[in-house]
C-alpha atoms as a PDB file:
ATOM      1  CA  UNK A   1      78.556 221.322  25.901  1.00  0.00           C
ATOM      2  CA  UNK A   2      76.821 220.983  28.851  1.00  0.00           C
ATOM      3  CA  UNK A   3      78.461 221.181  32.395  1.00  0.00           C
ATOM      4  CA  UNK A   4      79.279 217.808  34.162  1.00  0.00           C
ATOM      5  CA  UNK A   5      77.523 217.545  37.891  1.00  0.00           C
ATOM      6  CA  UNK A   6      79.757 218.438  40.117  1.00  0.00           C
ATOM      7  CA  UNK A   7      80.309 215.245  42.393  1.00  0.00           C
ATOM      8  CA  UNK A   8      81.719 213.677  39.022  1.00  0.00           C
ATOM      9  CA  UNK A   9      84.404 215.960  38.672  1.00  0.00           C
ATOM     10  CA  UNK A  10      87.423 215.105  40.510  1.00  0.00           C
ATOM     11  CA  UNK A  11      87.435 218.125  42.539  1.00  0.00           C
ATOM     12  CA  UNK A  12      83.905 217.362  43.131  1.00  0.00           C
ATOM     13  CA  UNK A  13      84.568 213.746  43.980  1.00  0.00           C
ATOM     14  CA  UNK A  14      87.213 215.706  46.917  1.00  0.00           C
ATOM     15  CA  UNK A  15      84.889 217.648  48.407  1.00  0.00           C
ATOM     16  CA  UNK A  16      81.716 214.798  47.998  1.00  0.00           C
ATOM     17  CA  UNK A  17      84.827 212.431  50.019  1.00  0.00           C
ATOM     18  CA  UNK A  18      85.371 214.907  53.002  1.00  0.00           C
ATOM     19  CA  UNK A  19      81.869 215.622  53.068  1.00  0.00           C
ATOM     20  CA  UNK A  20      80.669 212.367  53.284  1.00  0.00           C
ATOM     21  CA  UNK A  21      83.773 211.756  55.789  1.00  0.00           C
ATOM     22  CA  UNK A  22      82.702 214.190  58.484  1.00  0.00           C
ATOM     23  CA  UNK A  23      78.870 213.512  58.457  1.00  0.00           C
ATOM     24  CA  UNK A  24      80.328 209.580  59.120  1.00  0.00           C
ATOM     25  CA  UNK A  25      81.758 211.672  62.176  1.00  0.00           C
ATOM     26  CA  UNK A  26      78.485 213.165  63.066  1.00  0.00           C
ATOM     27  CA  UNK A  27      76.902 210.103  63.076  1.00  0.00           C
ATOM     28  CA  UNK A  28      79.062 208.233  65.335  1.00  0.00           C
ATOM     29  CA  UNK A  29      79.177 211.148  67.487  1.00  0.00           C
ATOM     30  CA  UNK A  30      75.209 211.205  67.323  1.00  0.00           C
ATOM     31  CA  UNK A  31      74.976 207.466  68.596  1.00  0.00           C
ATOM     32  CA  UNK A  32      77.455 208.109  71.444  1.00  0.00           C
ATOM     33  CA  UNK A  33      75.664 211.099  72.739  1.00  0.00           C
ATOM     34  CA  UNK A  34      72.429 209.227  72.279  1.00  0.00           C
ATOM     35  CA  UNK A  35      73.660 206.168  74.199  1.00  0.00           C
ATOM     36  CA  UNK A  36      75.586 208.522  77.066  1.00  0.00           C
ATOM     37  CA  UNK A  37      71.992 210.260  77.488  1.00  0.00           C
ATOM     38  CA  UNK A  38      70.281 206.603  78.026  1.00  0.00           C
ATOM     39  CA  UNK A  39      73.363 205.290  80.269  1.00  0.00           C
ATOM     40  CA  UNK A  40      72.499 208.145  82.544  1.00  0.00           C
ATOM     41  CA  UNK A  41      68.507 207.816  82.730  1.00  0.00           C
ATOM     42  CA  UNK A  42      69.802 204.564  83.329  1.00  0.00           C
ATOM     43  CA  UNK A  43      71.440 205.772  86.410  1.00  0.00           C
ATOM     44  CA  UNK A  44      69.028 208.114  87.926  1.00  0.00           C
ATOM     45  CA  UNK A  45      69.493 211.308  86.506  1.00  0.00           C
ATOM     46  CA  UNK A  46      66.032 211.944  84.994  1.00  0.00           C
ATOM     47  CA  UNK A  47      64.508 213.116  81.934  1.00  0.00           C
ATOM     48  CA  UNK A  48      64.771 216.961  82.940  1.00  0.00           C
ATOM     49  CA  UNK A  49      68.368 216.381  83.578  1.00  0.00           C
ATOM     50  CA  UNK A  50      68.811 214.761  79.718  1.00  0.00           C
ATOM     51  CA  UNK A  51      66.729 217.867  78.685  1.00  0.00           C
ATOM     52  CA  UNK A  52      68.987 220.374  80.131  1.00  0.00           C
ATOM     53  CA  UNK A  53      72.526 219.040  79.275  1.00  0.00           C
ATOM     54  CA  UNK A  54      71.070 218.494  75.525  1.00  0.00           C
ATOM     55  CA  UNK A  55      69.604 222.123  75.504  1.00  0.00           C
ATOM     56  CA  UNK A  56      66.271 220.407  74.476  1.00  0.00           C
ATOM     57  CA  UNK A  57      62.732 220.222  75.469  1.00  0.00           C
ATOM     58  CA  UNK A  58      61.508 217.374  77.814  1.00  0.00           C
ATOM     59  CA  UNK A  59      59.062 216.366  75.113  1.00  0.00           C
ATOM     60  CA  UNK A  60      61.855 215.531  72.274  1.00  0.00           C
ATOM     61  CA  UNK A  61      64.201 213.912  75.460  1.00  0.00           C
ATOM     62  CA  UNK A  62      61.281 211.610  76.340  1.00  0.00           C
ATOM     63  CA  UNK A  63      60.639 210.659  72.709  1.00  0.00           C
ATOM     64  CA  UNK A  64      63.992 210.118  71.772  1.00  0.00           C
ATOM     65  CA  UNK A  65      65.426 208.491  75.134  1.00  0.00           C
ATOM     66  CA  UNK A  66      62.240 206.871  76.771  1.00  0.00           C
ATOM     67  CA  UNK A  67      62.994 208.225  80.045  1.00  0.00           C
ATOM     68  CA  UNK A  68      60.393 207.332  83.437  1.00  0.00           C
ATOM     69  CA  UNK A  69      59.212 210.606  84.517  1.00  0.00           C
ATOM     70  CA  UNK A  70      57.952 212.719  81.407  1.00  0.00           C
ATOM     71  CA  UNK A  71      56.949 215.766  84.439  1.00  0.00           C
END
């Protein structure tokens, strides 16, 4: 008999629910840090300032926020 796939099972179905919960949470979380980072190009603090407090590279900060000064 061959094994059901485990998101069909209900303790599959469980863990499928609270996984599916928390990367809901990630998301949101995701779109809030993304629109904090514009909110404050918006207010001066510069692309190198995004970089730093996101622990990323100026590069990805410019392509992902659009920031003025790409330097």
């Amino acid at each position: 008999m061959p094994r059901l796939p485990g998101h069909v099972t209900s303790e599959g179905q469980r863990w499928f629910a609270e996984l599916y919960r928390r990367q809901l949470a990630v998301d949101a979380a995701v779109g809030e840090r993304d629109e904090l980072a514009r909110q404050a190009l918006e207010h001066g603090l510069g692309i190198r300032g995004v970089a730093k407090a996101l622990r990323i590279d100026k590069t990805t900060a410019q392509r992902r926020y659009g920031g003025r000064d790409a330097s």
